[in-house]
C-alpha atoms as a PDB file:
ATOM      1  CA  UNK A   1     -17.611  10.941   4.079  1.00  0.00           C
ATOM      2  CA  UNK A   2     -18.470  13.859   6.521  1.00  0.00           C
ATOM      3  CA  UNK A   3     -16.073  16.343   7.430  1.00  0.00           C
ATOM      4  CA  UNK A   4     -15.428  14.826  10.935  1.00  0.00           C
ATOM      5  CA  UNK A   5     -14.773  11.624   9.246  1.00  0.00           C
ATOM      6  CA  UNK A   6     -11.978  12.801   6.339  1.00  0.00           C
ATOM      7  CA  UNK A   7     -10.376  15.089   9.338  1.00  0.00           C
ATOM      8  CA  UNK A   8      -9.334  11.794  10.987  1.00  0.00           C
ATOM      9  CA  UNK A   9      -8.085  10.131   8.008  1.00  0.00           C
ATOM     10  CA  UNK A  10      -6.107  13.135   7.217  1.00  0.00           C
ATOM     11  CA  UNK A  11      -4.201  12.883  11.050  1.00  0.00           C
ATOM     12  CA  UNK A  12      -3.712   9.142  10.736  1.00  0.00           C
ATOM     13  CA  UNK A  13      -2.417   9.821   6.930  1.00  0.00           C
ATOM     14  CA  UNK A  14      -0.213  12.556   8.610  1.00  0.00           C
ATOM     15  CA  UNK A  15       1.210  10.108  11.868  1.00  0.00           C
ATOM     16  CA  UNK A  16       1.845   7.470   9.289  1.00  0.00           C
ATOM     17  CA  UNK A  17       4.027   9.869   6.857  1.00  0.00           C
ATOM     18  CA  UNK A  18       5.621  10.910   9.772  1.00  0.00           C
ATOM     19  CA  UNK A  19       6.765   7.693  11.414  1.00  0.00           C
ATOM     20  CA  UNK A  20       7.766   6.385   7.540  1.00  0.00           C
ATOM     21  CA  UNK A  21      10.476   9.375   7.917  1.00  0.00           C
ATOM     22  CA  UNK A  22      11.214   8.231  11.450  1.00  0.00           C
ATOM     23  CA  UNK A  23      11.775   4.496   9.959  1.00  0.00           C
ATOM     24  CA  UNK A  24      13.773   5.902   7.501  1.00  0.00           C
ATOM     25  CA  UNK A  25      16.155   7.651   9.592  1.00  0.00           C
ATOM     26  CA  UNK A  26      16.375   4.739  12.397  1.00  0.00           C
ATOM     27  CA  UNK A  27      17.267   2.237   9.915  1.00  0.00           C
ATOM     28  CA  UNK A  28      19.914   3.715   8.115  1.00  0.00           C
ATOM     29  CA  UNK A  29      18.109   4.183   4.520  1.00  0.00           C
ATOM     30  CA  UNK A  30      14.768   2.820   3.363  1.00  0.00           C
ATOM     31  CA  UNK A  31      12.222   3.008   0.029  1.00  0.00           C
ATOM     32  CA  UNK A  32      10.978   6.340   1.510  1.00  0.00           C
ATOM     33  CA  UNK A  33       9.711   7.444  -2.252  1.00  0.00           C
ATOM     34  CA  UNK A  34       6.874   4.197  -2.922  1.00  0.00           C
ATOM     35  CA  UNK A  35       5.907   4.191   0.913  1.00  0.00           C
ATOM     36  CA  UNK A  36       4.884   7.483   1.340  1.00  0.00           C
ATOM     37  CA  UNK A  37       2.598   7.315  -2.046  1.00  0.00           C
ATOM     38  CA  UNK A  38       0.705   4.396  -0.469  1.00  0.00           C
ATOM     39  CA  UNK A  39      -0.126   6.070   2.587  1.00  0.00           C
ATOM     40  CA  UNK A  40      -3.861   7.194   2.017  1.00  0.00           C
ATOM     41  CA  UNK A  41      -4.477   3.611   0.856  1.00  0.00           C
ATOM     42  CA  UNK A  42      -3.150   1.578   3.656  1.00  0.00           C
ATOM     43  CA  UNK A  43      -4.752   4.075   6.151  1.00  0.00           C
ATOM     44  CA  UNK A  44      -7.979   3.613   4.610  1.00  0.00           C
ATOM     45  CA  UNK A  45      -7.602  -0.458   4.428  1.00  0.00           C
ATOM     46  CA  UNK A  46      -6.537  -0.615   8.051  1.00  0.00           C
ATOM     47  CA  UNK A  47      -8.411   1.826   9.242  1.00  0.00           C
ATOM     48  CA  UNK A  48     -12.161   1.662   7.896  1.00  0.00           C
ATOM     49  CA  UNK A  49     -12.308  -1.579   5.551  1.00  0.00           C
ATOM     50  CA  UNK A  50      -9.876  -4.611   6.753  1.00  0.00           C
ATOM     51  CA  UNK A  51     -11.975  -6.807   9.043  1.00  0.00           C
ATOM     52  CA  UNK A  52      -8.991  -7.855  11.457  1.00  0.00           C
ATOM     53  CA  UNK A  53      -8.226  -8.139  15.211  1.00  0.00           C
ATOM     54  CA  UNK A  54      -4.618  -7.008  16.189  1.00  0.00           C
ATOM     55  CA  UNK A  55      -5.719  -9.163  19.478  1.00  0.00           C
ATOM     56  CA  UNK A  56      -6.177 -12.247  17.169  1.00  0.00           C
ATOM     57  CA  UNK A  57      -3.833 -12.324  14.577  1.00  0.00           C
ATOM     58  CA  UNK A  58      -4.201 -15.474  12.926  1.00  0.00           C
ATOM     59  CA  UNK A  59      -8.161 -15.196  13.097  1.00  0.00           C
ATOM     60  CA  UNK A  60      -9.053 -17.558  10.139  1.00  0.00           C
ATOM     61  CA  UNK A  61     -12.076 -15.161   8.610  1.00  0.00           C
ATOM     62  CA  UNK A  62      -9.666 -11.717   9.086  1.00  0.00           C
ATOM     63  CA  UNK A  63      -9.224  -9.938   5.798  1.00  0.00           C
ATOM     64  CA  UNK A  64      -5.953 -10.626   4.136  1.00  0.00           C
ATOM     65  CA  UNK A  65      -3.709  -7.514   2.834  1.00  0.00           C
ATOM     66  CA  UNK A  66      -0.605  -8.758   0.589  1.00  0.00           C
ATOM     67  CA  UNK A  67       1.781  -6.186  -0.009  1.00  0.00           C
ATOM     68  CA  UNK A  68       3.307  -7.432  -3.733  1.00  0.00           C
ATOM     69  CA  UNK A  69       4.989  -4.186  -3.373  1.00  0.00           C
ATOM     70  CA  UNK A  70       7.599  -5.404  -0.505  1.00  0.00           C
ATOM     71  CA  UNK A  71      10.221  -2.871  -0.655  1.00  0.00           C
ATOM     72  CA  UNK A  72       7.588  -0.156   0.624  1.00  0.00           C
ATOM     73  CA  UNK A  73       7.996  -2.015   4.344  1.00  0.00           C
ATOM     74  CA  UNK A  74       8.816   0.930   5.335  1.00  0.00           C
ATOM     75  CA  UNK A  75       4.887   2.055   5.345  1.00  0.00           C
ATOM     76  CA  UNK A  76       3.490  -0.774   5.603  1.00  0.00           C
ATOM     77  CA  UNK A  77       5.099  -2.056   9.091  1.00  0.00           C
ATOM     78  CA  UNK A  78       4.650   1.560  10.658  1.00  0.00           C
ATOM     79  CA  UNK A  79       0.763   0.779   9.444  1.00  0.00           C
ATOM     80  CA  UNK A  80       0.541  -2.428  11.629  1.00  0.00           C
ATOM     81  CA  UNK A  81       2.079  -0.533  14.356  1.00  0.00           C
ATOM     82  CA  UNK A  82      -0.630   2.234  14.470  1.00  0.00           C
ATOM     83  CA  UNK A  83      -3.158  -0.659  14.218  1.00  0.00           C
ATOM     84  CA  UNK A  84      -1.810  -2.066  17.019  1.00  0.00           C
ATOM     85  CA  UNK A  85      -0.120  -5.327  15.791  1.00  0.00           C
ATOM     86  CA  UNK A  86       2.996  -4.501  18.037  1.00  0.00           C
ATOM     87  CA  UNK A  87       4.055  -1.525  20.078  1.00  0.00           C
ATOM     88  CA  UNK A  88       5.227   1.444  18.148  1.00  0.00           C
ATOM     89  CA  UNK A  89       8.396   1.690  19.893  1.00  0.00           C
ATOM     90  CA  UNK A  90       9.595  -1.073  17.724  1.00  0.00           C
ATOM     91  CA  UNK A  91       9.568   0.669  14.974  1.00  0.00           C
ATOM     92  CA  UNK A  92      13.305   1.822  16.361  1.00  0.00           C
ATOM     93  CA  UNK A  93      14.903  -1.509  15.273  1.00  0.00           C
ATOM     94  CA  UNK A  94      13.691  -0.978  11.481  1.00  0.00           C
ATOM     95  CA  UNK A  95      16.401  -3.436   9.848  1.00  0.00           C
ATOM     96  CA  UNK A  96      18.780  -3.439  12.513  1.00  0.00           C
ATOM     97  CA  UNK A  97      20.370  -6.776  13.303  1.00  0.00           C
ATOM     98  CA  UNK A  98      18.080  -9.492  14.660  1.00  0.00           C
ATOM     99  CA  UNK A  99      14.680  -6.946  14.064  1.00  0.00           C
ATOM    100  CA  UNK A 100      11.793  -9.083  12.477  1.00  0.00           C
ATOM    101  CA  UNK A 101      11.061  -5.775  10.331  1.00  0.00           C
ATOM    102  CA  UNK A 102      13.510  -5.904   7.299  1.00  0.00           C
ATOM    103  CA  UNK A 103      13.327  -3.702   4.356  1.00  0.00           C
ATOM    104  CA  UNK A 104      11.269  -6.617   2.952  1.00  0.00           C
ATOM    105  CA  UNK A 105       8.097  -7.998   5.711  1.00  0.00           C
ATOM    106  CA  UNK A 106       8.921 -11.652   6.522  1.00  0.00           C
ATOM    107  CA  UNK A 107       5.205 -13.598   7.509  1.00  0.00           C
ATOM    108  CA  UNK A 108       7.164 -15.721   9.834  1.00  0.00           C
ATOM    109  CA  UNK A 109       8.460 -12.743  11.882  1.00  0.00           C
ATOM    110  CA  UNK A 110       6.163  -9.599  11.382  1.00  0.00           C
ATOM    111  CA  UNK A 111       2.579  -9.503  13.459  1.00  0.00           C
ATOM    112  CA  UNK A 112      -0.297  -9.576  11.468  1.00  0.00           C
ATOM    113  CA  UNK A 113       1.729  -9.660   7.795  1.00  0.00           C
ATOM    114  CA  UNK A 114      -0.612 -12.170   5.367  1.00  0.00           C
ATOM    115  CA  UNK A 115       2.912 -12.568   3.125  1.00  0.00           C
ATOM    116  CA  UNK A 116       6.378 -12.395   2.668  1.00  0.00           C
ATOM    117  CA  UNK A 117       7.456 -10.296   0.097  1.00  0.00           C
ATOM    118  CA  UNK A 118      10.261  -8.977  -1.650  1.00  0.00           C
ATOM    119  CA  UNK A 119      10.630 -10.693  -5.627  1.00  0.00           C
ATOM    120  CA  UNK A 120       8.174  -8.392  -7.265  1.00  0.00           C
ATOM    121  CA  UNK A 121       5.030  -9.805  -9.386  1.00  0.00           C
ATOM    122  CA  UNK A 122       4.055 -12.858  -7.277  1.00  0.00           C
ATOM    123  CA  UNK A 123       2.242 -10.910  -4.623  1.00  0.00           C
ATOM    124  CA  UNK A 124      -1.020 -11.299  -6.701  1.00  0.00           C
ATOM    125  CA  UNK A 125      -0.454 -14.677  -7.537  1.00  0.00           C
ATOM    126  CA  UNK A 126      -0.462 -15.116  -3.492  1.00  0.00           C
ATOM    127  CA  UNK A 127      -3.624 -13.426  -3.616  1.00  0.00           C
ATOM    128  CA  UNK A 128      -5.233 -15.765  -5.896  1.00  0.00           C
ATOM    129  CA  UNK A 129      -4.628 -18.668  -4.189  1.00  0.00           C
ATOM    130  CA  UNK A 130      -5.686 -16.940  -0.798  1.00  0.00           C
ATOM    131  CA  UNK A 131      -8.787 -16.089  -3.008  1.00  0.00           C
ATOM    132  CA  UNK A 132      -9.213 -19.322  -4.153  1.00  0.00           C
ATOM    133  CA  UNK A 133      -9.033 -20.589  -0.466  1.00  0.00           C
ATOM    134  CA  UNK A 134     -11.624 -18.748   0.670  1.00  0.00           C
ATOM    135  CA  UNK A 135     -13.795 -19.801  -2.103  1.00  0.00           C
ATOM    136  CA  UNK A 136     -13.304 -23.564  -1.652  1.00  0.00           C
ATOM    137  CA  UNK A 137     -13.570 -23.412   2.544  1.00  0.00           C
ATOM    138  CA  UNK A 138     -16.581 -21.184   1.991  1.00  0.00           C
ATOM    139  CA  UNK A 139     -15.166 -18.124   3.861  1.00  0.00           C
ATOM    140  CA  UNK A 140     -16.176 -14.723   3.193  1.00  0.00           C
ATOM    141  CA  UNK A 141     -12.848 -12.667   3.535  1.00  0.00           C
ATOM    142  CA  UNK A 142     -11.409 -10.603   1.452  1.00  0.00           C
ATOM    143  CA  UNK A 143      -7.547 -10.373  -0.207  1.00  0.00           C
ATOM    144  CA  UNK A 144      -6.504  -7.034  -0.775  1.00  0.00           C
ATOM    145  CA  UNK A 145      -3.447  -7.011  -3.057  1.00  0.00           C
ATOM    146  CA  UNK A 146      -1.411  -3.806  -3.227  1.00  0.00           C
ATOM    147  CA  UNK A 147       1.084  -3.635  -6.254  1.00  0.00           C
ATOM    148  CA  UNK A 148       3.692  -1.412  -7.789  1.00  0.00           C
ATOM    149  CA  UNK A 149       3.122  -0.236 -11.504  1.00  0.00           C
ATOM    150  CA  UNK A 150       6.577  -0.718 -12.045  1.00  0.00           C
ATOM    151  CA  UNK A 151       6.238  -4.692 -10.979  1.00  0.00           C
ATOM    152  CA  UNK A 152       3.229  -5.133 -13.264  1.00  0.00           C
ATOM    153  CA  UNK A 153       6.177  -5.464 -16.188  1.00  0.00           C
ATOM    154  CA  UNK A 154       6.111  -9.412 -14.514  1.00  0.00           C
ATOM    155  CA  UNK A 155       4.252 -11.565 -16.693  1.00  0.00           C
ATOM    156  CA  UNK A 156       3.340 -13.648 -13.048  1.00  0.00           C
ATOM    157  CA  UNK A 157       0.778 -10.444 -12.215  1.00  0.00           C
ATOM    158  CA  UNK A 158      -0.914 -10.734 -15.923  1.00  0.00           C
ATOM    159  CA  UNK A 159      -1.273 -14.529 -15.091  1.00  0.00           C
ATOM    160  CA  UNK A 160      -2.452 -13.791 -11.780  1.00  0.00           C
ATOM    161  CA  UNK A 161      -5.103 -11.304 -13.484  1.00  0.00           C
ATOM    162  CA  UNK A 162      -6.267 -13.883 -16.374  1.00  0.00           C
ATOM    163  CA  UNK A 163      -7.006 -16.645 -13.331  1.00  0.00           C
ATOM    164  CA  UNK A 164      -8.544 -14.225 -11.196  1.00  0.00           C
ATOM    165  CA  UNK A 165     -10.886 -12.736 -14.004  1.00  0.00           C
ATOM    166  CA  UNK A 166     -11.540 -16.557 -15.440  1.00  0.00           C
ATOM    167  CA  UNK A 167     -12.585 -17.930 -11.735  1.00  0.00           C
ATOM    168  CA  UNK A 168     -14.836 -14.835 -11.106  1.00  0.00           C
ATOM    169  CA  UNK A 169     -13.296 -14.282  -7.587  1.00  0.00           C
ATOM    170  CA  UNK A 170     -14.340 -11.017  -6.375  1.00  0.00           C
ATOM    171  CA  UNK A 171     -12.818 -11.594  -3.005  1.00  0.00           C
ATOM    172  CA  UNK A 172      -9.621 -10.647  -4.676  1.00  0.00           C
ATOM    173  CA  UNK A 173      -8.801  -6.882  -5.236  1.00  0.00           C
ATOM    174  CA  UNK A 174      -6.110  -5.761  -6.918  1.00  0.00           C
ATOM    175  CA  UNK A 175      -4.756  -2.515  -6.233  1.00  0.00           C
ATOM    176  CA  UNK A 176      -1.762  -0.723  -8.108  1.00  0.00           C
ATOM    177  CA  UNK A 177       0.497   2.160  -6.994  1.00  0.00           C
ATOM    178  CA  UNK A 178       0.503   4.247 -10.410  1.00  0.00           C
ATOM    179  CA  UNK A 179       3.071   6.746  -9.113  1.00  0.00           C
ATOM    180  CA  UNK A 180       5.111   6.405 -12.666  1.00  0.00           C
ATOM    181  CA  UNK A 181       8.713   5.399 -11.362  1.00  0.00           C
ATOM    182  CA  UNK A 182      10.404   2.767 -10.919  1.00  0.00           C
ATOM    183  CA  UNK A 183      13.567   2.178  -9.387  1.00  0.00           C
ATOM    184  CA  UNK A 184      15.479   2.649 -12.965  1.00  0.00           C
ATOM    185  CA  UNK A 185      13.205   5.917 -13.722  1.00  0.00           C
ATOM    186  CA  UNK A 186      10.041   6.906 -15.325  1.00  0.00           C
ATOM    187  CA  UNK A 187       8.129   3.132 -15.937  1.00  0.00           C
ATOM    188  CA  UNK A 188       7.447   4.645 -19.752  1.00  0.00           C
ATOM    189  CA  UNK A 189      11.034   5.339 -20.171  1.00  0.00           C
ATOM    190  CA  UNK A 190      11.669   1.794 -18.750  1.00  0.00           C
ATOM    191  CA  UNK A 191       8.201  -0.684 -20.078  1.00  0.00           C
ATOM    192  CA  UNK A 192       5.719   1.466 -21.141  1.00  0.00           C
ATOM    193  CA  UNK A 193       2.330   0.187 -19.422  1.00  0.00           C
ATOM    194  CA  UNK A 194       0.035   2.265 -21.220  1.00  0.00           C
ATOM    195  CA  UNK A 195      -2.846   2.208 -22.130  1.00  0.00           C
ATOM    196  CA  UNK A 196      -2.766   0.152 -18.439  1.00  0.00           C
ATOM    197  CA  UNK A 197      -6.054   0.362 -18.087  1.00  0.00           C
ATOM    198  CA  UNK A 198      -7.450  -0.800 -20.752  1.00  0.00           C
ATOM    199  CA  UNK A 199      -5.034  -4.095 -20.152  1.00  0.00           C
ATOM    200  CA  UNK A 200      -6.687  -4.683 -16.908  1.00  0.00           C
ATOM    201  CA  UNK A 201     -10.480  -3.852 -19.084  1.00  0.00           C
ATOM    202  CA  UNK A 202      -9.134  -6.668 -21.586  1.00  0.00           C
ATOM    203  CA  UNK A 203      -8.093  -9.358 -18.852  1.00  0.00           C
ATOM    204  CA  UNK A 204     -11.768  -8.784 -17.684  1.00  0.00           C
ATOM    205  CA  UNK A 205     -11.948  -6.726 -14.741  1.00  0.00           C
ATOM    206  CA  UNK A 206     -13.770  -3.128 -13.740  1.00  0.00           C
ATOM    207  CA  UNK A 207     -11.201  -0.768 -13.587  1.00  0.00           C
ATOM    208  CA  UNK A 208     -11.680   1.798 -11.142  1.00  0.00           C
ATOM    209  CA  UNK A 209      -9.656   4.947 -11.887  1.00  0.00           C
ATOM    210  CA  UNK A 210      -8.513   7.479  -9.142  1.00  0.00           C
ATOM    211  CA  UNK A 211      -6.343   9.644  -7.252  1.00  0.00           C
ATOM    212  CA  UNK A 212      -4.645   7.584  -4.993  1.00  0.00           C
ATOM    213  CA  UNK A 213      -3.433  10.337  -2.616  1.00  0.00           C
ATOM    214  CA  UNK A 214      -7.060  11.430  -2.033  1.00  0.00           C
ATOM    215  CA  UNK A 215      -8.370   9.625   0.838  1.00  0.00           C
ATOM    216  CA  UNK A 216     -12.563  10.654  -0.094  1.00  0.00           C
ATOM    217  CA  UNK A 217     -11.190   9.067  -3.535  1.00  0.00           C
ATOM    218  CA  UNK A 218      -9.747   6.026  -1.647  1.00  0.00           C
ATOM    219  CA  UNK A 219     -12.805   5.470   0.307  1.00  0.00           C
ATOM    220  CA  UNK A 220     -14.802   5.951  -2.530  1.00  0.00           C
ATOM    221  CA  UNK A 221     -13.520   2.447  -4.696  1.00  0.00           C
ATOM    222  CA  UNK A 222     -12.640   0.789  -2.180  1.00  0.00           C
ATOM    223  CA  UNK A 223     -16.259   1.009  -0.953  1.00  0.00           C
ATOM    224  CA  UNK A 224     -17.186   0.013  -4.704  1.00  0.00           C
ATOM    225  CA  UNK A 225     -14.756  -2.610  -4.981  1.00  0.00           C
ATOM    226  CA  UNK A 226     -16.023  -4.694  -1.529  1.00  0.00           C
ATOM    227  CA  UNK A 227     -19.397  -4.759  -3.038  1.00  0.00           C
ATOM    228  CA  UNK A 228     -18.434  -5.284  -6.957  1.00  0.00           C
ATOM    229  CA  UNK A 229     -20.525  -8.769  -8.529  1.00  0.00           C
ATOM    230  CA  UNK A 230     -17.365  -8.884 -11.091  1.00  0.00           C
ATOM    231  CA  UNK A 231     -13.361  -8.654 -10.441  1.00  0.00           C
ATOM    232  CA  UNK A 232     -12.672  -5.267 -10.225  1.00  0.00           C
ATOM    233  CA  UNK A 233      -9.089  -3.361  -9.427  1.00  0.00           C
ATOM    234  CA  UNK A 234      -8.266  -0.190  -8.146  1.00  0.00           C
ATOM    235  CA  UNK A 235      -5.972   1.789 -10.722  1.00  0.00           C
ATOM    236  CA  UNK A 236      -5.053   4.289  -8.002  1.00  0.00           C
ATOM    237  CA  UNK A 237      -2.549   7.338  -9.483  1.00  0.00           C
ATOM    238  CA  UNK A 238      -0.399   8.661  -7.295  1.00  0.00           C
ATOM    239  CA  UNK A 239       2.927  10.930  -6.415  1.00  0.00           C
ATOM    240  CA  UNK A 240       5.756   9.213  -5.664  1.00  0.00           C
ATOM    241  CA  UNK A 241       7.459  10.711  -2.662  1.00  0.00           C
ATOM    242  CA  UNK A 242       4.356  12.375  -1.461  1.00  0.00           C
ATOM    243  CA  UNK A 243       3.812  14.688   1.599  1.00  0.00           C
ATOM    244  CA  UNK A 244       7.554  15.616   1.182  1.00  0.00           C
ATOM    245  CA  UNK A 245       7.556  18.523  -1.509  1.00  0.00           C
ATOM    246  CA  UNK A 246      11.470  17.886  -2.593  1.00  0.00           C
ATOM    247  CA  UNK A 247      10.959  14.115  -2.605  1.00  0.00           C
ATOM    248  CA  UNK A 248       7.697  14.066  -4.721  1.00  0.00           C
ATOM    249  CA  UNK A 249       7.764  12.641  -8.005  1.00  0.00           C
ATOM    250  CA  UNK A 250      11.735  12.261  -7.531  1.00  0.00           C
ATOM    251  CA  UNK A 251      12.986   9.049  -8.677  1.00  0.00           C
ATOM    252  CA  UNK A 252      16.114   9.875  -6.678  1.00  0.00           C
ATOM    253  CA  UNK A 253      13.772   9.190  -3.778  1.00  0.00           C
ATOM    254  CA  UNK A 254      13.000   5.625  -4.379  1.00  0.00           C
ATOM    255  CA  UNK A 255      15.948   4.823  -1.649  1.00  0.00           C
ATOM    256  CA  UNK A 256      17.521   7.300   0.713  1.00  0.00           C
ATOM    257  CA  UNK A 257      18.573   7.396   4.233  1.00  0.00           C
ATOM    258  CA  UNK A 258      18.110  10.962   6.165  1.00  0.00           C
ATOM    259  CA  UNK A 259      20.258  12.416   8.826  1.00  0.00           C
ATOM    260  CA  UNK A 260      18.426  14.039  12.122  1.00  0.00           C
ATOM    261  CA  UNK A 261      18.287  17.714   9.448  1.00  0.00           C
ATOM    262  CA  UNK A 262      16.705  15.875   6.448  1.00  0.00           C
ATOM    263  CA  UNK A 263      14.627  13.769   9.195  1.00  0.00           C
ATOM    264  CA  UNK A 264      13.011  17.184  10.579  1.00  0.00           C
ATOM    265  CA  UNK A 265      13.250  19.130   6.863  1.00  0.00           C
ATOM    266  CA  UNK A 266      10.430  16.131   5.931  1.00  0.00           C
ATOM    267  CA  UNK A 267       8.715  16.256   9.157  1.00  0.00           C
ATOM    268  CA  UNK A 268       7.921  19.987   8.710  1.00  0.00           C
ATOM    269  CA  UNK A 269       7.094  19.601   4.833  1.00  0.00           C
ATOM    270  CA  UNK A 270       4.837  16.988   5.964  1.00  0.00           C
ATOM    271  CA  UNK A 271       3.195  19.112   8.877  1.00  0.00           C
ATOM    272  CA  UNK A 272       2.827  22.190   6.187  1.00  0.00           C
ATOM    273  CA  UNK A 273       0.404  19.767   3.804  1.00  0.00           C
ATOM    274  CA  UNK A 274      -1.488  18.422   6.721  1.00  0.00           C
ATOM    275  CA  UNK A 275      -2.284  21.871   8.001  1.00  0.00           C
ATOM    276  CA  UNK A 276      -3.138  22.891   4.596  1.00  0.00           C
ATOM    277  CA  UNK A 277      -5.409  20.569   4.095  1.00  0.00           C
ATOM    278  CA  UNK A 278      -7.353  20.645   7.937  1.00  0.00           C
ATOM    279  CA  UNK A 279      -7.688  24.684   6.440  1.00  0.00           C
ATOM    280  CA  UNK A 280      -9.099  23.082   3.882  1.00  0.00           C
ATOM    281  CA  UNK A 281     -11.857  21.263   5.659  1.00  0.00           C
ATOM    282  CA  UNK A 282     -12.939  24.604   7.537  1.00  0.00           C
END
């Protein structure tokens, strides 16, 4: 990835970050903390690998994205905006009365959302059958899956991982948000996962190992992954709360609503790492 390339990334990183805060503060309280650690992912799946049409929704051969994770709406929906599912002004209803976006994405209501979500663990157990789907109509799309660590405590996403690694479908990826917290604390403190990836190695898939909140680390597996001749998953460590120095790796920052002060506190914290890293590039 040249310069001109990661530069672009970082601003659409940046916009998203900022509109998550923006969600956050029009809804009246969202899950601020596990949306803002997904951000480099989601900009790099919607942005360089996904092959979808906002114009054509429902296109049968798109690229599916399930978001196991539901509760990070809150990125995910400002995502689809900035792809142009819907326009961004909607974002203003966030889970307001009657708003299709809820603090959980509903299929039936949200513009270019693969799956509902919202009980944790079954998101990859979605993407297996969506997998599977493709495999019997002889598609070629992909299912993107994009989990919490805390969720993988659900035996349903170790089932999910044992069928996908038995039926050699490597038009599923897995993806996991390893930013170490869940909503009762520290996911060690609560069900240790580790060694996590060696449990992934032992259900049978290529474990790709990276920094999560690095977008030339992103672009790197994910690039990988679409080509991989085996399943493979994307073990991607990241900072819960990140962009927002007093929010990051905060579990009191899994949920919070902001006032306008916190709103623009964020939004400048935010701004501060962005130009800090376009210094960077220079």
């Amino acid at each position: 990835m040249d310069k001109k390339e990661l530069a672009r990334y970082l601003e659409l990183a940046k916009e998203l970050r900022l509109k998550i805060v923006d969600v956050m503060t029009w809804s009246g309280g969202a899950h601020i903390g596990g949306s803002l650690s997904i951000v480099e992912i989601l900009v790099m799946l919607y942005f360089k690998y996904l092959n979808i049409d906002p114009r054509n929704p429902k296109w049968e051969d798109r690229d599916r994205f399930v978001l196991s994770k539901g509760h990070a709406a809150a990125g995910f929906i400002p995502a689809l905006a900035m792809k142009g599912y819907f326009p961004e002004d909607e974002l203003q209803s966030f889970n307001h009365f009657k708003s299709p976006f809820a603090m959980h994405p509903d299929t039936n209501k949200v513009i270019g959302c693969d799956a509902s979500a919202g009980s944790l663990g079954h998101g990859l157990p979605m993407a297996l059958g969506m997998g599977l789907g493709a495999r019997y109509q002889k598609k070629g799309f992909k299912t993107v899956c994009l989990m919490g660590d805390g969720e993988c405590c659900e035996g349903s996403v170790w089932e999910a991982a044992m069928a996908i690694s038995n039926f050699k479908l490597t038009n599923v990826i897995p993806i996991v948000d390893r930013n170490h917290f869940m909503i009762d604390g520290d996911t060690e403190d609560v069900m240790a996962l580790e060694p996590f990836a060696d449990k992934w190695k032992a259900f049978g898939f290529e474990v790709l190992q990276i920094n999560g909140n690095d977008i030339a680390q992103v672009d790197d597996a994910l690039s990988r992954a679409w080509k991989m001749t085996v399943p493979t998953m994307i073990l991607a460590d990241t900072v819960k709360g990140k962009g927002v120095d007093f929010m990051e790796g905060n579990v009191k920052w899994h949920y919070a609503a902001a006032d306008s002060e916190l709103c623009q506190k964020s939004k400048d914290s935010i701004m501060k790492e962005y130009e800090e890293a376009v210094r960077c590039l220079q």
